[in-house]
N, C-alpha and C. Protein backbone atom coordinates (compact mmCIF):
# COMPACT_ATOMS: atom_id res chain seq x y z
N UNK A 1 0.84 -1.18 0.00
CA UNK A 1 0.00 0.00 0.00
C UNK A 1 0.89 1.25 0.00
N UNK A 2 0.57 2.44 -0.73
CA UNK A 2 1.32 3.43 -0.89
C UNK A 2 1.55 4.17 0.50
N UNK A 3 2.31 4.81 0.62
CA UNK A 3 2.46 5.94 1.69
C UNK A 3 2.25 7.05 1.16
N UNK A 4 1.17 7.48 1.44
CA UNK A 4 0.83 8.89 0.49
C UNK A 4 -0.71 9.37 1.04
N UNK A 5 -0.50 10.31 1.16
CA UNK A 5 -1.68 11.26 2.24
C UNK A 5 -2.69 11.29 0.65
N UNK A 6 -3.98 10.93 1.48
CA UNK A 6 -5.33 10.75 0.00
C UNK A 6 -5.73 12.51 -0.11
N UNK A 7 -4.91 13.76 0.53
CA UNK A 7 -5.89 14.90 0.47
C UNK A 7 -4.41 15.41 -0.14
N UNK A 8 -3.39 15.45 0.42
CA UNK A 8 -2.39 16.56 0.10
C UNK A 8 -1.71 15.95 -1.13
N UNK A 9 -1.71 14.56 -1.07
CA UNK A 9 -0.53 13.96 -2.13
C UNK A 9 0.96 14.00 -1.80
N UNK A 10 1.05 14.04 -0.18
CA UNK A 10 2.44 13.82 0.26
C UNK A 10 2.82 12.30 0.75
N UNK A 11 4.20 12.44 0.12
CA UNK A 11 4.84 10.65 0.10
C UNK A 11 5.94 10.72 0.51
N UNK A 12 6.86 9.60 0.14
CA UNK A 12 8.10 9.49 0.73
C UNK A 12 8.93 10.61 -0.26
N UNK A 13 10.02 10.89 0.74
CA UNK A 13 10.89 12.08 0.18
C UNK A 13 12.41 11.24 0.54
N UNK A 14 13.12 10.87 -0.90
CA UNK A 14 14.49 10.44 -0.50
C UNK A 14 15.75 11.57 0.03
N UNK A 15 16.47 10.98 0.44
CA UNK A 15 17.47 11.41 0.91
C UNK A 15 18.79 11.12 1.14
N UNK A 16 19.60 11.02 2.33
CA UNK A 16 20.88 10.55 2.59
C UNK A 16 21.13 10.20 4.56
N UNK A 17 21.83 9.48 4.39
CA UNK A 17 22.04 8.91 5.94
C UNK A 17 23.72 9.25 5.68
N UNK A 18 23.97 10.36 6.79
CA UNK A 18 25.90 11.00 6.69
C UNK A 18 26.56 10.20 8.14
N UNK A 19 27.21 9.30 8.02
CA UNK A 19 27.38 8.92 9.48
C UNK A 19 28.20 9.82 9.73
N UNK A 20 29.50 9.68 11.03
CA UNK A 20 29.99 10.42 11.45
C UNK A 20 31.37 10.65 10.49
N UNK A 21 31.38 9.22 9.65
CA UNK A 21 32.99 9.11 9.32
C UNK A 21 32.79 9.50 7.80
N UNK A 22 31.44 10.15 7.81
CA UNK A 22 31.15 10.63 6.33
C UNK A 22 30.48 9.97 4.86
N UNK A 23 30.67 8.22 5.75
CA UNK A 23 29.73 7.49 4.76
C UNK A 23 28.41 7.79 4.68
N UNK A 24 27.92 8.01 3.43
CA UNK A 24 26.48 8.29 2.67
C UNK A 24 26.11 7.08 1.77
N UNK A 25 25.01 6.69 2.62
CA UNK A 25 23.69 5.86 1.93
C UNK A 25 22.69 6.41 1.68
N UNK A 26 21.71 6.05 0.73
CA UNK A 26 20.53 6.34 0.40
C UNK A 26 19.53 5.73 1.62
N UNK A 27 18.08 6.75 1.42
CA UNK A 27 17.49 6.67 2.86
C UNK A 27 16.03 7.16 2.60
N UNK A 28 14.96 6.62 3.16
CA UNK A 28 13.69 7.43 2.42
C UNK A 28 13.00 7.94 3.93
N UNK A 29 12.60 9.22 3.58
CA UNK A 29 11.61 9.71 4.70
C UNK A 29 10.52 9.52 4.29
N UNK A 30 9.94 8.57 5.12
CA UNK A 30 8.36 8.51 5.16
C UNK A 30 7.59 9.75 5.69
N UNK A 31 5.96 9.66 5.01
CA UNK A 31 5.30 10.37 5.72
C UNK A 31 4.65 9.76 6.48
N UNK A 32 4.04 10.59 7.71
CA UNK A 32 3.43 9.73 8.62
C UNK A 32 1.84 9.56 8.57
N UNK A 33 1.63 8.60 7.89
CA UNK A 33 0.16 8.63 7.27
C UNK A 33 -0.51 7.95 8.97
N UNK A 34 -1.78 8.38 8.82
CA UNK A 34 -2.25 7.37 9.55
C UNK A 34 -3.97 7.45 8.49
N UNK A 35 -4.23 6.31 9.40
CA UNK A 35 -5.90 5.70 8.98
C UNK A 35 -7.15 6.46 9.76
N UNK A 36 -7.81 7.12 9.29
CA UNK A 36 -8.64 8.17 9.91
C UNK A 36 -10.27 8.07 9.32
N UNK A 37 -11.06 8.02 10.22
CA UNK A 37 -12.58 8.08 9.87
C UNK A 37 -12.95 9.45 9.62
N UNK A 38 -13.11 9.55 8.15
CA UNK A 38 -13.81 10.83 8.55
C UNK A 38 -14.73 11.09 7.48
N UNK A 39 -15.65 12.42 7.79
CA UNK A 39 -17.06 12.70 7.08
C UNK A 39 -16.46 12.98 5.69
N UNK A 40 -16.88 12.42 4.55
CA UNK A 40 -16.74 13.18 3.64
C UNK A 40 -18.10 12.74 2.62
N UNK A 41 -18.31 14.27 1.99
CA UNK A 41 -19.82 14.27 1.30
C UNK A 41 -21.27 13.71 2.37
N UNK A 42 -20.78 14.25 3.31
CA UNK A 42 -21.94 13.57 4.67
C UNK A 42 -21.83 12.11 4.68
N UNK A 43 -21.00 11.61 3.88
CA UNK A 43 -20.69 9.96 4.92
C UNK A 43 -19.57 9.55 5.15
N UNK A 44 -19.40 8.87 6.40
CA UNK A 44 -18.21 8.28 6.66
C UNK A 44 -17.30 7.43 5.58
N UNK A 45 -15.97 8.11 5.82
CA UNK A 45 -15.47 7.06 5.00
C UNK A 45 -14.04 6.80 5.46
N UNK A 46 -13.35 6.05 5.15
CA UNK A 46 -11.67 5.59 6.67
C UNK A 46 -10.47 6.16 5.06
N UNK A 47 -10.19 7.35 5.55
CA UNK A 47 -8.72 7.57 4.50
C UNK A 47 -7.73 7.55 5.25
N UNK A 48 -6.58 7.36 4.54
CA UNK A 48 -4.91 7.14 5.10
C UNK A 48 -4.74 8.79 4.42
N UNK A 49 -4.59 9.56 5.73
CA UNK A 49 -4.40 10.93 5.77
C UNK A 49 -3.25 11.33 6.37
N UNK A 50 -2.18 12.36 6.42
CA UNK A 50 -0.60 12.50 7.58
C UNK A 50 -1.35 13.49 8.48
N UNK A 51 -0.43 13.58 8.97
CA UNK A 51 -0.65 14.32 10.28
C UNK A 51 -0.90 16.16 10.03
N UNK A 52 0.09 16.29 9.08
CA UNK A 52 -0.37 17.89 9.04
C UNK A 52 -1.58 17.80 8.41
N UNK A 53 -2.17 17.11 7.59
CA UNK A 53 -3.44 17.11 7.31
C UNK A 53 -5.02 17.22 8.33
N UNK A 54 -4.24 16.36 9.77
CA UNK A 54 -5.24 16.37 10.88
C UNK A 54 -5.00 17.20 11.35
N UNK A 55 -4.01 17.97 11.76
CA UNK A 55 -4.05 18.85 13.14
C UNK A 55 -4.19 20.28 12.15
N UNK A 56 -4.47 20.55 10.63
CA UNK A 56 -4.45 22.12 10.09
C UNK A 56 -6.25 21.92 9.84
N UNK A 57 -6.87 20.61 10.22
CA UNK A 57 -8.42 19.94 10.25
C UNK A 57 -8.96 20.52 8.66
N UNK A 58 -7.90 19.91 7.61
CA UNK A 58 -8.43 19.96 6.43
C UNK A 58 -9.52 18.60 6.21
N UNK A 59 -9.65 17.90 7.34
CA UNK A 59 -10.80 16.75 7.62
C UNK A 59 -11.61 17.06 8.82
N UNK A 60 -12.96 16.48 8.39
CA UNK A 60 -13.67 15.89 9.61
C UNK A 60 -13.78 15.13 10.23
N UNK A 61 -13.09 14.56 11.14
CA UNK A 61 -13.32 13.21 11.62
C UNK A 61 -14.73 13.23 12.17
N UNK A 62 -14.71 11.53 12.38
CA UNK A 62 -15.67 10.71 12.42
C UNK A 62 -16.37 10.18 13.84
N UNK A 63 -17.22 10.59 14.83
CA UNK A 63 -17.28 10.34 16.27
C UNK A 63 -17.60 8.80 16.36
């Protein structure tokens, strides 16, 4: 299953891991999706939404 917010369209973002002695590997930042009930078009429905998506309440959750 993708990692990818169903409202914003944010996903993994690659990068690099620098240890101390300067070795660089490749490295992916996830987003932190989670699974959320919420109203949409007046009915419930469960999307995999991230977190800035819940707490800026571009959703309704679901009681």
């Amino acid at each position: 299953m993708a990692k990818r917010c169903e409202l914003c369209g944010k996903g993994p973002v690659v990068g690099r891991n620098v240890s101390h002695a300067h070795n660089v590997t490749p490295r992916r930042f996830q987003a932190n999706i989670q699974s959320v009930r919420a109203v949409v078009g007046g009915r419930i429905k469960r999307l995999r939404v991230c977190t800035r998506c819940i707490r800026s309440n571009r959703i309704t959750k679901a009681a």
